[in-house]
Protein backbone atom coordinates (compact mmCIF):
# COMPACT_ATOMS: atom_id res chain seq x y z
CA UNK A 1 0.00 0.00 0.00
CA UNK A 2 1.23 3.35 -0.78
CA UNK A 3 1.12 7.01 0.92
CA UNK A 4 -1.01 9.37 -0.22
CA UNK A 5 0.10 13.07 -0.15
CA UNK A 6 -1.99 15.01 1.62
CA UNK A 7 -2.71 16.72 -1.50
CA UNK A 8 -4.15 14.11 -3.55
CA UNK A 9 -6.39 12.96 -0.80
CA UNK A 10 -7.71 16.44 -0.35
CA UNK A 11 -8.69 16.55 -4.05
CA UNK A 12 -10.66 13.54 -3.83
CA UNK A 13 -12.22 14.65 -0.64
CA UNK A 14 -13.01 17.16 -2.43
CA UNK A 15 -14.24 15.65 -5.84
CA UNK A 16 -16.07 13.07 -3.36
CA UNK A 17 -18.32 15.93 -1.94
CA UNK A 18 -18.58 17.83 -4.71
CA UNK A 19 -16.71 21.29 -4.47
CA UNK A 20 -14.75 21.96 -6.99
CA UNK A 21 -16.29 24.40 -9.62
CA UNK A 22 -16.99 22.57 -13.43
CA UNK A 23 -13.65 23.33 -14.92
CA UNK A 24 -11.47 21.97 -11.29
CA UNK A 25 -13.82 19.15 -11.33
CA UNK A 26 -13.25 18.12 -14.97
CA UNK A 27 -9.27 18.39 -13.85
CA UNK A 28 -9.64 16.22 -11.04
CA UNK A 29 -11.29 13.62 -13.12
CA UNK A 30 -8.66 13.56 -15.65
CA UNK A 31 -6.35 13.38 -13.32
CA UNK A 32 -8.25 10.33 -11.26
CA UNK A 33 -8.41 8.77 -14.62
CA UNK A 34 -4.75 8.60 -14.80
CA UNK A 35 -3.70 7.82 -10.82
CA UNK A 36 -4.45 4.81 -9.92
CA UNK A 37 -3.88 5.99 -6.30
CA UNK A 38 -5.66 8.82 -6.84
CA UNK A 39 -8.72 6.84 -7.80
CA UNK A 40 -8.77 4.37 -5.14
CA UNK A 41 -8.69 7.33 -2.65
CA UNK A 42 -11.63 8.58 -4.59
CA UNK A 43 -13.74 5.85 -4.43
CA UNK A 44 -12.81 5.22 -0.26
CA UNK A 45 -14.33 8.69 -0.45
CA UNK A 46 -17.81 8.40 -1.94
CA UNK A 47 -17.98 4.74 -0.11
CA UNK A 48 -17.65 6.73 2.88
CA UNK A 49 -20.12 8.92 2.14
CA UNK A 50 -22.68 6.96 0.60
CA UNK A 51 -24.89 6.74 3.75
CA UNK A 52 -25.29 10.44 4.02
CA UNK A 53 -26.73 10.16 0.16
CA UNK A 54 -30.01 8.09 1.19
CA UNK A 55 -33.13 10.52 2.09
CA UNK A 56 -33.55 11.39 5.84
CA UNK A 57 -37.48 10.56 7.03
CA UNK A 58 -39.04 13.34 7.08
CA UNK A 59 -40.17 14.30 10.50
CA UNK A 60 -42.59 17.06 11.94
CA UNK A 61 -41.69 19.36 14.69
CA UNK A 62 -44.43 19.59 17.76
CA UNK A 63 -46.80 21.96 17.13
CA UNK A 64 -46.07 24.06 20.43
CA UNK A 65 -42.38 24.82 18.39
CA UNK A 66 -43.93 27.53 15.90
CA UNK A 67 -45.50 29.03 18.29
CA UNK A 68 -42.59 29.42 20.17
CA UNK A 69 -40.53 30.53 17.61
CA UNK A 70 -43.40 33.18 16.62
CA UNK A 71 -43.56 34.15 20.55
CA UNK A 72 -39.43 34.97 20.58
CA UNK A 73 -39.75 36.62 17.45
CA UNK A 74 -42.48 39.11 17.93
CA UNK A 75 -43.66 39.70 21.56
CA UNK A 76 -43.03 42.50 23.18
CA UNK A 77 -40.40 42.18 25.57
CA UNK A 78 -41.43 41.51 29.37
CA UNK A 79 -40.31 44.22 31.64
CA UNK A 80 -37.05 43.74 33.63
CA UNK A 81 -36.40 44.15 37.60
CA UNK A 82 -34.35 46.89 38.41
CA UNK A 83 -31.65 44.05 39.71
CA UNK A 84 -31.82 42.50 36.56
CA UNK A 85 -31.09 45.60 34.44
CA UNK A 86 -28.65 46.21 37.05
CA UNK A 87 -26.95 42.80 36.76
CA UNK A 88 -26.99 42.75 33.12
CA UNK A 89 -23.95 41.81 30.95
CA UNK A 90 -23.43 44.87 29.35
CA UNK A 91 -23.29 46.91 32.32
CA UNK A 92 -21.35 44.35 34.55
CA UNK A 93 -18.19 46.45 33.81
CA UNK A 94 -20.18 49.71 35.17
CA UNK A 95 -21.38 48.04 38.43
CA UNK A 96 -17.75 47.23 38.84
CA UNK A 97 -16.40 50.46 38.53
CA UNK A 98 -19.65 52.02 40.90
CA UNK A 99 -18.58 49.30 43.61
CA UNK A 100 -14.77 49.99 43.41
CA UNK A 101 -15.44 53.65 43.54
CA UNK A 102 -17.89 53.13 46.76
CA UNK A 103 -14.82 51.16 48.43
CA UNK A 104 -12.05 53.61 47.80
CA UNK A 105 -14.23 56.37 49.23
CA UNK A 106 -14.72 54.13 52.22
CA UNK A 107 -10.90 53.64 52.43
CA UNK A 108 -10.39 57.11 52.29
CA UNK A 109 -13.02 57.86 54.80
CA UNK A 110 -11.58 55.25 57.30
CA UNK A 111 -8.02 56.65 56.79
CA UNK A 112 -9.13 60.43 57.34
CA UNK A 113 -10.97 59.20 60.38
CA UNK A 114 -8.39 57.10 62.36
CA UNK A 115 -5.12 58.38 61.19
CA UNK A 116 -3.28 60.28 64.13
């Protein structure tokens, strides 16, 4: 058994799945038809994917998931708590700076206090 470059096995790959545009494709065929290594790593390819090539059953979502999807797209947003605007992402950063400001005041307000 021989190695495969990398390169030749990314070229079938390819071919196998269908990527290449017409003229590449064309190529890569020409070019299968005249490696015999080439065309063996094709056809582990499209044995590989052969299962993915038979129809998938068809299956219907529960009814309750349109109406969900509806109910996230176009209701009106429910009102927030004040701690959860407070605590949201976006502001995180803010309440950080608010609580680090609060301490340092308190720092300076013990030091002015109880220094000699």
């Amino acid at each position: 058994m021989t190695v495969l470059t990398e390169e030749k096995s990314l070229l079938a790959a390819e071919l196998a799945l269908g990527l290449l545009t017409p003229e590449h494709h064309a190529r890569a065929l020409r070019a299968a038809e005249a490696d015999p290594e080439l065309r063996e790593e094709l056809a582990r390819w499209q044995h590989r994917l052969v299962p993915y090539l038979e129809p998938a059953p068809e299956v219907s979502p529960p009814a309750r998931s349109f109406a969900a999807i509806e109910a996230r797209l176009f209701e009106e947003p429910k009102p927030q708590s004040l701690w959860a605007r407070i605590m949201a992402p976006e502001l995180r950063g803010w309440l950080m700076l608010a609580v680090l400001a609060k301490l340092g005041v308190l720092v300076l307000l013990a030091y002015a206090l109880f220094s000699p």
